[in-house]
Each structure stands twice: as structure tokens, then as C-alpha cells.
C-alpha atoms as a PDB file:
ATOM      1  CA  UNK A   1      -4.628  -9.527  15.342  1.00  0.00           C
ATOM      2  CA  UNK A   2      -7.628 -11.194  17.379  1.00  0.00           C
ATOM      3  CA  UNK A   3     -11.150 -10.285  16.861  1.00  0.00           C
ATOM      4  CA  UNK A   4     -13.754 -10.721  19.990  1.00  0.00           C
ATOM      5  CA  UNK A   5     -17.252  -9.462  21.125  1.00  0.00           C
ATOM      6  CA  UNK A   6     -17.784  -7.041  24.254  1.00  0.00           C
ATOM      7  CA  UNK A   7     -21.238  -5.880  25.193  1.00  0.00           C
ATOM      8  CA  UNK A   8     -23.096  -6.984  21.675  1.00  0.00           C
ATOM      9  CA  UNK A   9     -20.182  -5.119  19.515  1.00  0.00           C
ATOM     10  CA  UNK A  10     -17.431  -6.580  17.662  1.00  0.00           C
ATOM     11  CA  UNK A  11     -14.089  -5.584  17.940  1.00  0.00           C
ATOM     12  CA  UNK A  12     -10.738  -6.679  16.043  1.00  0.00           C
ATOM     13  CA  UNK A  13      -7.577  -6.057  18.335  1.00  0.00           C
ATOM     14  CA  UNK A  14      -4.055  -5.725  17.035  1.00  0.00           C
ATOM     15  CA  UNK A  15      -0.413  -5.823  18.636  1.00  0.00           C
ATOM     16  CA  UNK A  16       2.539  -4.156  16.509  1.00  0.00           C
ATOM     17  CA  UNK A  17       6.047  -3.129  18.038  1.00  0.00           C
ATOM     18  CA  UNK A  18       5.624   0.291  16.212  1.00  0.00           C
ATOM     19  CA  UNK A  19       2.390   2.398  17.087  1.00  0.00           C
ATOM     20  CA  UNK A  20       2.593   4.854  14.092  1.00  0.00           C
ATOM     21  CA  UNK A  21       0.627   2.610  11.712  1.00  0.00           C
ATOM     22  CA  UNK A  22      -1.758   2.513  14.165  1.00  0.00           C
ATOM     23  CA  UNK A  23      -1.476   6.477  14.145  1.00  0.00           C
ATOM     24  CA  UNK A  24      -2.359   6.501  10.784  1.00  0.00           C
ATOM     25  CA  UNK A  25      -5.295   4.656  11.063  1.00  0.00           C
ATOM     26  CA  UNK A  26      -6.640   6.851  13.444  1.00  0.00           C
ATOM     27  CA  UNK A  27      -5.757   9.699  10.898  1.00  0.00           C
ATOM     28  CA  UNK A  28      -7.660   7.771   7.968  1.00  0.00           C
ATOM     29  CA  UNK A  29     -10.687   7.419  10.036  1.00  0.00           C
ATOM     30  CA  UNK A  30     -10.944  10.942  10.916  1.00  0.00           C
ATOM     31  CA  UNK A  31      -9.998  12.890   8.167  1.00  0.00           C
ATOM     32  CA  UNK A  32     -10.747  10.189   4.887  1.00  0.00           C
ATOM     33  CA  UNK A  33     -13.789   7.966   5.427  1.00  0.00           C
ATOM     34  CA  UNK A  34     -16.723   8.140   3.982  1.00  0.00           C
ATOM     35  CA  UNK A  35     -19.674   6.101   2.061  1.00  0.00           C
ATOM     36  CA  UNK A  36     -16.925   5.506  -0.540  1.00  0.00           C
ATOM     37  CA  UNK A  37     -14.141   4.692   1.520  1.00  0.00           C
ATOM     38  CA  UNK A  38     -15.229   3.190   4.724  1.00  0.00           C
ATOM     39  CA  UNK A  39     -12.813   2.879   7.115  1.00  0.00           C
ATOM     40  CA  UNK A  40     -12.785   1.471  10.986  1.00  0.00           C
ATOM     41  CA  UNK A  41     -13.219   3.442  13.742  1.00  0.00           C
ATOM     42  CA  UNK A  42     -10.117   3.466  16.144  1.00  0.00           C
ATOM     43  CA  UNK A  43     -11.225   3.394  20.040  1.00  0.00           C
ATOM     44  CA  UNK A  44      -8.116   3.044  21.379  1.00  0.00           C
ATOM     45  CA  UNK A  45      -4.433   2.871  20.619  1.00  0.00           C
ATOM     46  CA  UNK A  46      -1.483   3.090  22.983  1.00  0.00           C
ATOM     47  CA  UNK A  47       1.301   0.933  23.956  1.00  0.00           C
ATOM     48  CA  UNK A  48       1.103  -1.803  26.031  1.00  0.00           C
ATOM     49  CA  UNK A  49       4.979  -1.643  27.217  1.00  0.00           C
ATOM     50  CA  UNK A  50       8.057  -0.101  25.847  1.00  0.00           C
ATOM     51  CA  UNK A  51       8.172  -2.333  23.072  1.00  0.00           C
ATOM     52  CA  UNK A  52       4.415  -3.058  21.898  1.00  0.00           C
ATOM     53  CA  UNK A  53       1.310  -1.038  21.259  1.00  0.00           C
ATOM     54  CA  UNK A  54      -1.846  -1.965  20.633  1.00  0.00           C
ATOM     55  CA  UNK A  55      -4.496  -0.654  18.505  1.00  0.00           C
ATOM     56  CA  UNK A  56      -8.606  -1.123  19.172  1.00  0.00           C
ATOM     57  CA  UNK A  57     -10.849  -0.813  16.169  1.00  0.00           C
ATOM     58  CA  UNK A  58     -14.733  -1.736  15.514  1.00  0.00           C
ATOM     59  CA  UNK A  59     -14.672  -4.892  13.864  1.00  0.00           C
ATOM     60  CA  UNK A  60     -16.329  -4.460   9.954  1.00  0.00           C
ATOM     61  CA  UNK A  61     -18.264  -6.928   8.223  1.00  0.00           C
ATOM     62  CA  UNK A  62     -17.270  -9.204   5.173  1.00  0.00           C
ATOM     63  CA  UNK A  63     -13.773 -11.315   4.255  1.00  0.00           C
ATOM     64  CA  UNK A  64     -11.079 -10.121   1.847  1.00  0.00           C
ATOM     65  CA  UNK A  65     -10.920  -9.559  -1.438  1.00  0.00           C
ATOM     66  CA  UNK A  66      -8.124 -12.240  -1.741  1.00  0.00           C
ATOM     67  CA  UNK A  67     -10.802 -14.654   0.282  1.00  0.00           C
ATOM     68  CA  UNK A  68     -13.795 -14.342  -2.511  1.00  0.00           C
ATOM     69  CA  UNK A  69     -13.912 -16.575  -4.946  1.00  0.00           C
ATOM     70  CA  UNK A  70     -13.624 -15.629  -8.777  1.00  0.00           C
ATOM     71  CA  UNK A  71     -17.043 -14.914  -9.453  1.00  0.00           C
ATOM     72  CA  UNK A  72     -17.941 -12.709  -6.750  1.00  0.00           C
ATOM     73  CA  UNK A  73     -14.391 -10.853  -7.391  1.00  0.00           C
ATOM     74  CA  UNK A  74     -15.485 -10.175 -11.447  1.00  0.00           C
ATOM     75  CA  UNK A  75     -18.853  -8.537  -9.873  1.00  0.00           C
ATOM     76  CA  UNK A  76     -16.367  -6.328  -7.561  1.00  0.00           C
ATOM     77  CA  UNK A  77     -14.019  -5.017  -9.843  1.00  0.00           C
ATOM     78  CA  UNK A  78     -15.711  -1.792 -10.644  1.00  0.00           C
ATOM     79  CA  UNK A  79     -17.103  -1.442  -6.922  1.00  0.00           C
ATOM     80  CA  UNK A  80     -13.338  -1.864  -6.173  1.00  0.00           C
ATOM     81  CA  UNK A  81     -12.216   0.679  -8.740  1.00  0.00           C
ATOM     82  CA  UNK A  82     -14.729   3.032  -7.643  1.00  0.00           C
ATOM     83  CA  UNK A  83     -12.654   2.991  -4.071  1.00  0.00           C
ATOM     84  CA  UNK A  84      -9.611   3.933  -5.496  1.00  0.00           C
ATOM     85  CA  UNK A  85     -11.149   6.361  -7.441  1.00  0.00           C
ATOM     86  CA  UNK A  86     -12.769   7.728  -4.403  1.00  0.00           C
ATOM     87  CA  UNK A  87      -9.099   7.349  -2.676  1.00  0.00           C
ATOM     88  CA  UNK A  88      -7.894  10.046  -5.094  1.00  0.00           C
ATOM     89  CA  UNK A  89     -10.095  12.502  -4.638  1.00  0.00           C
ATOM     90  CA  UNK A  90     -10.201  12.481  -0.803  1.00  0.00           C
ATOM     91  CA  UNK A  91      -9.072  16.206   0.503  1.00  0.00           C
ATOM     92  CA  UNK A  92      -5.552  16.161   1.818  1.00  0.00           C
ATOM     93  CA  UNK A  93      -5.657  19.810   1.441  1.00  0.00           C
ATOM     94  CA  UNK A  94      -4.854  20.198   5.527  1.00  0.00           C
ATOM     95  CA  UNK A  95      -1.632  18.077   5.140  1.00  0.00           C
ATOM     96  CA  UNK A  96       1.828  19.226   3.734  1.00  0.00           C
ATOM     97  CA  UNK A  97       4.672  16.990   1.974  1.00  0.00           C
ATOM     98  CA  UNK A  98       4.846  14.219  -0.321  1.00  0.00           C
ATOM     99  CA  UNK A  99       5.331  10.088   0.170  1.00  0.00           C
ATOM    100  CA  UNK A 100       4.763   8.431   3.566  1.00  0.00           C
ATOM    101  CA  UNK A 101       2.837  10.220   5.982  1.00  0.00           C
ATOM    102  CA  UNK A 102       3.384  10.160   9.709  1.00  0.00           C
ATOM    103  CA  UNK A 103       0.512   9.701  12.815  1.00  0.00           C
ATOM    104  CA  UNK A 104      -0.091  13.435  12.369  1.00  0.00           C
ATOM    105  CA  UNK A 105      -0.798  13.295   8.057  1.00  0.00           C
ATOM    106  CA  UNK A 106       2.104  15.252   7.409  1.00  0.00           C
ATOM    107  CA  UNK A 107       4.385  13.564   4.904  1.00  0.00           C
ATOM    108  CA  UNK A 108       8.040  13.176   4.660  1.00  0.00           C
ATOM    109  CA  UNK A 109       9.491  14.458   1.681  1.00  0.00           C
ATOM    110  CA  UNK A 110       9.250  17.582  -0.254  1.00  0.00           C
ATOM    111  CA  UNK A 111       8.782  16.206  -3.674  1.00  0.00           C
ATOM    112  CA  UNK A 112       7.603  12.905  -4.785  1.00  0.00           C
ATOM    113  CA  UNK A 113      10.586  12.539  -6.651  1.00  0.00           C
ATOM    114  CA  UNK A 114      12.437  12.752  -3.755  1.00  0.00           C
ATOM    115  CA  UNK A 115      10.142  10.400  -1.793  1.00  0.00           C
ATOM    116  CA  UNK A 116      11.053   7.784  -5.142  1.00  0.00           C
ATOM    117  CA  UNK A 117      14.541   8.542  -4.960  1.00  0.00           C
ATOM    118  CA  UNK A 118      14.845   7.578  -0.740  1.00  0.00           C
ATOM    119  CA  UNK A 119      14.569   3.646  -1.879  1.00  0.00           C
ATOM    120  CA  UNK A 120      18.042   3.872  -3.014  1.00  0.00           C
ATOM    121  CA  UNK A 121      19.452   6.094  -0.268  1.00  0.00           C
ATOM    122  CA  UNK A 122      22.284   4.073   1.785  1.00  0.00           C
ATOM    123  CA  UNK A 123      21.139   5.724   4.889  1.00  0.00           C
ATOM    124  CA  UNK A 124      17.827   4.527   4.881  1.00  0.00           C
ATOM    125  CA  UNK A 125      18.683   1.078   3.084  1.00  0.00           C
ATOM    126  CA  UNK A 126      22.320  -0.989   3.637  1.00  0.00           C
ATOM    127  CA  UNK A 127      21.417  -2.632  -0.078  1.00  0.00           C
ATOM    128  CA  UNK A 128      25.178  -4.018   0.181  1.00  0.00           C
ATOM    129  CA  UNK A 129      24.074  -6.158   3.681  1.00  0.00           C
ATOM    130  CA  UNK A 130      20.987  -7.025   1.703  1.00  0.00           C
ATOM    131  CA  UNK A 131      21.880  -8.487  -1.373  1.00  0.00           C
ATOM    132  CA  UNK A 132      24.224 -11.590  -2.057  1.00  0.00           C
ATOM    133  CA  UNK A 133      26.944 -10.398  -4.434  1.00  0.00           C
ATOM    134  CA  UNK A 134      25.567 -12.954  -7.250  1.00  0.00           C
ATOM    135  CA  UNK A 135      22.400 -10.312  -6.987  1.00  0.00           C
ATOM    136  CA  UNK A 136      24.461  -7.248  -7.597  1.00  0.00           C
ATOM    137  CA  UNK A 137      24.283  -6.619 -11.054  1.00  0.00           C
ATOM    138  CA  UNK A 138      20.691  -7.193 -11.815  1.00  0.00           C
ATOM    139  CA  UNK A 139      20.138  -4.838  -9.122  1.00  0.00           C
ATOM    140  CA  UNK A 140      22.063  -2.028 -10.012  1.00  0.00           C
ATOM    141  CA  UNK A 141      20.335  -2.606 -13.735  1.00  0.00           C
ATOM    142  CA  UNK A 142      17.254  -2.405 -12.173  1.00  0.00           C
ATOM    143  CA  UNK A 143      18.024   0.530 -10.107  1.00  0.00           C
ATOM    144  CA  UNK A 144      19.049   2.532 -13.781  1.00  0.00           C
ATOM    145  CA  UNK A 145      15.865   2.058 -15.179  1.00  0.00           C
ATOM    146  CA  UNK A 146      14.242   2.722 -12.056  1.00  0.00           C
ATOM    147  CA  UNK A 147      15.937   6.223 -12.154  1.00  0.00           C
ATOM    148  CA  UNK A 148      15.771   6.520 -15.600  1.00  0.00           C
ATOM    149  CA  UNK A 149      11.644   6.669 -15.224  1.00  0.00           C
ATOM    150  CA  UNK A 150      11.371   9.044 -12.127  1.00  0.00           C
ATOM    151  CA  UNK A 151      11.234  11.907 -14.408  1.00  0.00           C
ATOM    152  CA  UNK A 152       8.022  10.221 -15.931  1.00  0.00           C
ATOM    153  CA  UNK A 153       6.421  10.888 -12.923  1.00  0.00           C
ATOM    154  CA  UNK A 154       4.565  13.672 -12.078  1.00  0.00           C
ATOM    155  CA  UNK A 155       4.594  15.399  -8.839  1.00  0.00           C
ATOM    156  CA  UNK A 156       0.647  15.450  -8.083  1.00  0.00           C
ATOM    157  CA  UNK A 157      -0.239  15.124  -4.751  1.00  0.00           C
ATOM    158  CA  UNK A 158      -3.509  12.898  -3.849  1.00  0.00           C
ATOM    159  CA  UNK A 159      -3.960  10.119  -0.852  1.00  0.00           C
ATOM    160  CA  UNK A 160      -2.428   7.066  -1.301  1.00  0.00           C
ATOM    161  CA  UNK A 161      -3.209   3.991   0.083  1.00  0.00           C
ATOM    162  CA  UNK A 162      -0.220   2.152  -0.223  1.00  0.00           C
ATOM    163  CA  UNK A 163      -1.278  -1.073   0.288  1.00  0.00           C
ATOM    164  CA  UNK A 164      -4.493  -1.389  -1.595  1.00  0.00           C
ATOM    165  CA  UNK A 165      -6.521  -4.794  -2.189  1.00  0.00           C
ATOM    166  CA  UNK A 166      -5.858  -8.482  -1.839  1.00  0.00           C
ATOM    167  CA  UNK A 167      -6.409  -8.714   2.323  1.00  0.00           C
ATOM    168  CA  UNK A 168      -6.843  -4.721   2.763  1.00  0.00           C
ATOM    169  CA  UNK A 169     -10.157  -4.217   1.346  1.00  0.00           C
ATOM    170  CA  UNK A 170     -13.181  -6.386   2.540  1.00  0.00           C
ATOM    171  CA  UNK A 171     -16.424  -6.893   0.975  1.00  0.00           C
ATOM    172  CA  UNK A 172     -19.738  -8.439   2.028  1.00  0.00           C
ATOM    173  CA  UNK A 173     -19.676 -10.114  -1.307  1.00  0.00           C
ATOM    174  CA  UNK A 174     -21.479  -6.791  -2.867  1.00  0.00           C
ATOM    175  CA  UNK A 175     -20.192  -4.087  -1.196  1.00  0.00           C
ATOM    176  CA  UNK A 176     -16.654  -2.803  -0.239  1.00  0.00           C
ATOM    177  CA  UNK A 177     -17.257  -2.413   3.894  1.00  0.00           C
ATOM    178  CA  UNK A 178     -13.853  -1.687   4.446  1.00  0.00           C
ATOM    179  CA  UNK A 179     -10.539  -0.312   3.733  1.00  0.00           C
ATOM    180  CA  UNK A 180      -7.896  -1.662   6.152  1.00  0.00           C
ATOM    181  CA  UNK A 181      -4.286  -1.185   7.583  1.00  0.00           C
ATOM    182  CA  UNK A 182      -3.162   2.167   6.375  1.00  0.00           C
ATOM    183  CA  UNK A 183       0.356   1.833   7.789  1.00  0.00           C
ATOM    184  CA  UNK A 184       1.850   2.190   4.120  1.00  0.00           C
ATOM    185  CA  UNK A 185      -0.741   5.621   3.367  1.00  0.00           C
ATOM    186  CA  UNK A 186       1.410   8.203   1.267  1.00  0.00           C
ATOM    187  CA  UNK A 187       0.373  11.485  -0.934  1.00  0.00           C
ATOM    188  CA  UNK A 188       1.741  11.260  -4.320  1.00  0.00           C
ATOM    189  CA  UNK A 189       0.372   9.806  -7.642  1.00  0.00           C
ATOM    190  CA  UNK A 190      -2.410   7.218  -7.236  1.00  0.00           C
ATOM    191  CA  UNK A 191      -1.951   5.200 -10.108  1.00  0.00           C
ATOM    192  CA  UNK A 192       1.099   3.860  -7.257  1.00  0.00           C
ATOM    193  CA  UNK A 193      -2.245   2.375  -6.045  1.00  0.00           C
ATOM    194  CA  UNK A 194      -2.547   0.615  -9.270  1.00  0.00           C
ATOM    195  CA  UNK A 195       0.907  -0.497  -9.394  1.00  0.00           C
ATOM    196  CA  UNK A 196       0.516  -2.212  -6.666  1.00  0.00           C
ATOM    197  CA  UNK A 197      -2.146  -4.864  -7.973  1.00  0.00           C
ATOM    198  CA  UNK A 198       0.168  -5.155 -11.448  1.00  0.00           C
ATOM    199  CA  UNK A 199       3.393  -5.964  -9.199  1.00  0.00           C
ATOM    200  CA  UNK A 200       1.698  -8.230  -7.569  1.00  0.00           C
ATOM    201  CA  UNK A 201      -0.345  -9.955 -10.276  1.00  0.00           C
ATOM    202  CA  UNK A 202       1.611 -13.318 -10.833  1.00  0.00           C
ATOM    203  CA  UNK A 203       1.287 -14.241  -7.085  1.00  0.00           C
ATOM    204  CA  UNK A 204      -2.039 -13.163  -6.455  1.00  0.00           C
ATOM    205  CA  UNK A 205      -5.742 -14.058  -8.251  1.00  0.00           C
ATOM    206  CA  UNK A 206      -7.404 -11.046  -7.050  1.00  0.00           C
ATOM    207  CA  UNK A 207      -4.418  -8.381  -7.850  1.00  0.00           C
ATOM    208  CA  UNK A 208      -4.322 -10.092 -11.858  1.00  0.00           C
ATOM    209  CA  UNK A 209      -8.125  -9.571 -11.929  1.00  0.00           C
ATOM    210  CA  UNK A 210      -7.941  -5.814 -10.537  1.00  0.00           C
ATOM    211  CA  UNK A 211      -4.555  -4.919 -12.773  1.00  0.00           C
ATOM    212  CA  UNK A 212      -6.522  -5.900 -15.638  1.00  0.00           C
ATOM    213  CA  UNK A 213      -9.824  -4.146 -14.890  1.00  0.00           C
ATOM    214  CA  UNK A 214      -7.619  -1.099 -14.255  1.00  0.00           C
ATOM    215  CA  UNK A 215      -6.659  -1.114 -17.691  1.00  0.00           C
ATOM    216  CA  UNK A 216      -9.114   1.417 -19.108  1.00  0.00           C
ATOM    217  CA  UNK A 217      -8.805   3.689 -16.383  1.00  0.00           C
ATOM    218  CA  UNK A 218      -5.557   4.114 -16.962  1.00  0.00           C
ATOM    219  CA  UNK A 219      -4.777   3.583 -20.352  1.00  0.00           C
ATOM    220  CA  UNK A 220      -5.085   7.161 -21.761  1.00  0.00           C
ATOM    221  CA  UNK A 221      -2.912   8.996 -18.772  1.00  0.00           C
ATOM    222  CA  UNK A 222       0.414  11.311 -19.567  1.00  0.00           C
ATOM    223  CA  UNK A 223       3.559   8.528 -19.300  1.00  0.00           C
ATOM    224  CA  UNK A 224       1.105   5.837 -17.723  1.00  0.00           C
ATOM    225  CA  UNK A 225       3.184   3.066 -18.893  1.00  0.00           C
ATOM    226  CA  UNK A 226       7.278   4.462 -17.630  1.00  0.00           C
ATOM    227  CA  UNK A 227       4.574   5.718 -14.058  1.00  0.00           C
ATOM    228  CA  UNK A 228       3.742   1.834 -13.797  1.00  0.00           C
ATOM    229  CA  UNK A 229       6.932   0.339 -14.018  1.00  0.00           C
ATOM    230  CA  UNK A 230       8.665   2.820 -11.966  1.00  0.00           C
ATOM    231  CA  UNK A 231       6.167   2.441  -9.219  1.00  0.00           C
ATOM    232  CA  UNK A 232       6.526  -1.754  -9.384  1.00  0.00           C
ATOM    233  CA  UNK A 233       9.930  -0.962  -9.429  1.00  0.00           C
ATOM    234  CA  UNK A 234       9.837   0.899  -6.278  1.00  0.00           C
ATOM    235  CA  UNK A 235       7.753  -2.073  -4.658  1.00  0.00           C
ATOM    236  CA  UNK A 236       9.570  -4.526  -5.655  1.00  0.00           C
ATOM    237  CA  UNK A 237      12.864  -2.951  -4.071  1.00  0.00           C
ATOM    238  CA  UNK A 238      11.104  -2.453  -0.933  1.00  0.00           C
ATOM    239  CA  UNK A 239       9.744  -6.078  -0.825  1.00  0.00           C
ATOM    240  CA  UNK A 240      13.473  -7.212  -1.481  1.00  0.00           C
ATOM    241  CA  UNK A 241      14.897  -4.763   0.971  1.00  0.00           C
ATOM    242  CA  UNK A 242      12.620  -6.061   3.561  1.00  0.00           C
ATOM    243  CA  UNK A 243      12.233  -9.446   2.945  1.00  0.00           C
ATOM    244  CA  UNK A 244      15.899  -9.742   2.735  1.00  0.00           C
ATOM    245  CA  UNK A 245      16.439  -8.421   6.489  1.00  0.00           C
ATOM    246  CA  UNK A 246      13.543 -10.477   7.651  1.00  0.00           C
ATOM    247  CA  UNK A 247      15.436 -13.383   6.419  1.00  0.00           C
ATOM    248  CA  UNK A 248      12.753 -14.770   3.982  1.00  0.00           C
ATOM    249  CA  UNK A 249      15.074 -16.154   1.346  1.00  0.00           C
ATOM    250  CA  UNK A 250      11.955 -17.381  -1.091  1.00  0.00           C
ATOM    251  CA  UNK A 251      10.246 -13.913  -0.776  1.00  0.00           C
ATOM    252  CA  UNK A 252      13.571 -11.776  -1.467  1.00  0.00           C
ATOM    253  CA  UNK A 253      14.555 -13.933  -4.563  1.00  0.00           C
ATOM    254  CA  UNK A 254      10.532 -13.925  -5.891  1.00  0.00           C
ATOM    255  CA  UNK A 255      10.927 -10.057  -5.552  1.00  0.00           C
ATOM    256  CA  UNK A 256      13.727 -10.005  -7.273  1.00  0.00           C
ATOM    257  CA  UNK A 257      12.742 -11.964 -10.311  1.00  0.00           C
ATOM    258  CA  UNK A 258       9.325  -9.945 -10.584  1.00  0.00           C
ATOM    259  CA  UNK A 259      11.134  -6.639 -10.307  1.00  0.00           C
ATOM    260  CA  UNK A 260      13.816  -7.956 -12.880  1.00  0.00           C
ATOM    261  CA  UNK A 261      10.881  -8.665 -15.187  1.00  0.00           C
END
């Protein structure tokens, strides 16, 4: 990603060897922005060769959420809340399908159980070529309770994120001005939003201070608790399925440990 200036505007240009994340920017911007979940414009995306694209967006103001310091985080917790909030009650009415969407806001699955169920599935994940026998166990314990809590989770349909906070939201230290990267964008059950910042909690500052502002929100919901852990659970087998092929030994085995907890 590389930011410059053309003609007195900023821009922010980025380089991926997939173009459908870029896709589903452009899909965000047109069909979810708004004053409560601003978004970047995308001016341009195509590829660049047969093996990169490139995607062109307006450059928005501010610095990350995982960039602010404490103090100015506390004073955006509820501005941040307010976003995912806002995230939920977006109109997907247009789209069709459950879990990941493609360039096009269609999802993939029929059910958001099934979309749950497709981290486990052989044929979209080799988990034998990505775990070292000594990991076997815990993961198929893991994998139990994960299944054990998918019928905990209802099958309600709002936009998803996917991604959300930490270096995907920026803020001009009193706004939110923008809502980034929407390669991981899904309909399902927001509080996977939510899930997210818990998962991530012991690595991260600004997901801890978020996971525990979320609290309240949350707190009172049908099966909240068994809808958390299944939807770490989910993320944590996805961080350990890809950190694993990337070859990030430190990553795979922190996944691990956070999932097994």
C-alpha cells in the first residue's frame, strides 16, 4: 500500500495478487457508506498483469485505532460502537446468501451454519498438512466444542465486517473517518464483529479496550456467551489455518494457544 498526492487530492494505492477484496470494496462504497460508516471511494481497480491487481481509493484522514494512544481510544469506544452498530443495520436486502460475500455482494453459503461449518471442510482446508501431529489432539478438542456451539447460533442475516478495528477503522482522534479493507465482509450475525476484538484482546490494546466496552451491548442477547466463543473459535482456526501455510510458526502456535483457551 503507498499513499501519494495528484492534482491537490490524496490517494492511497494498493497491490494484492487477488482483485476480489478489492471488489468488495468497491461494493462497500456503493451500497454501505454513509455518515455512520464512512467508507473510501474506489476510482479504480483492475489488474496490473496476470498475477497482480491494483486498487485506487481517495485517501481518508486520521491514523488507526491501534495507532491512538489510550486516552484518545477510552473517548472512542462508544463512537466506535456506534459503527458497528450502524454496520448491522446497513440494508443488505439486494444481496442473497450467508458468510463471505463475493465482488458482486452475493454470499456463499446458504445458511450461516453452513458458512461456520466450511472451516472444517477438508476441501477447503488440508488441516492434516497444517498441523504438526503434537497439535492434533487439542485441535480436534477444539473443533468438538466448536461444533458443539454452532447450534447456539442463530441464522440472522446483517453485514459483517469481518475484520473490524485495530488498523481497519481510522479516526481523526474524535471521529471515526473511515472503515477500511473489507476483503473479509460477510452477512451473518454481527456480534462475529465483536468476536473479533475478544479473540484478539491479549495481543492487542485497542481490541481489550473495545471487547470490554462491548460488554453491555451484548450482555443481555439469546446464547451471547456459546455465539462468542464459537465465533473466536472460528477465527482462531482460520488464523492457524493460514498462518500455518504462510509459514509463520510464532503466529500459528499463538493462535493455537488463544483458541485452546
Amino acid at each position: 500500500a503507498f499513499s501519494y498526492a495528484c492534482n491537490a487530492k490524496e490517494y492511497v494505492i494498493r497491490i494484492n495478487q487477488r482483485i476480489v477484496g478489492f471488489q468488495k470494496d468497491a461494493y462497500a462504497y456503493s451500497h454501505f457508506r454513509s455518515a455512520n460508516v464512512p467508507i473510501p471511494e474506489v476510482t479504480q481497480l483492475r489488474y496490473i498483469d496476470e498475477h497482480h491487481a491494483f486498487c485506487l481509493t481517495e485517501k481518508m484522514p486520521g491514523i488507526t485505532l491501534q495507532d491512538v494512544d489510550r486516552q484518545t481510544l477510552k473517548q472512542l469506544l462508544q463512537s466506535t460502537t456506534d459503527v458497528w452498530l450502524a454496520l448491522a443495520d446497513c440494508s443488505i436486502n439486494h444481496t442473497t446468501g450467508f458468510g463471505d460475500f463475493d465482488g458482486q455482494g452475493q454470499g456463499t453459503y446458504r445458511m450461516w451454519s453452513h458458512f461456520l461449518q466450511s472451516i472444517l471442510d477438508p476441501q477447503i482446508n488440508n488441516w492434516d498438512d497444517v498441523l504438526f501431529p503434537e497439535q492434533q489432539q487439542i485441535f480436534e478438542e477444539m473443533a468438538a466444542v466448536f461444533n458443539s456451539l454452532i447450534p447456539s447460533c442463530p441464522e440472522e442475516r446483517s453485514l459483517i465486517h469481518g475484520d473490524f478495528g485495530a488498523n481497519n477503522v481510522l479516526t481523526d482522534g474524535q471521529h471515526i473517518t473511515a472503515v477500511l479493507d473489507w476483503e473479509n465482509a460477510k452477512y451473518g450475525d454481527p456480534l462475529f464483529d465483536v468476536a473479533t476484538a475478544f479473540f484478539w484482546s491479549p495481543w492487542l490494546g485497542c481490541m481489550s479496550e473495545q471487547a470490554a466496552y462491548f460488554e453491555p451491548y451484548i450482555s443481555g442477547l439469546s446464547h451471547s456467551h456459546e455465539r462468542l466463543v464459537c465465533y473466536q473459535l472460528y477465527i482462531g482456526l482460520s488464523e492457524i489455518c493460514d498462518s500455518a501455510l504462510r509459514q509463520k510458526g510464532e503466529m500459528t502456535q499463538w493462535a493455537l494457544q488463544r483458541s485452546a483457551e
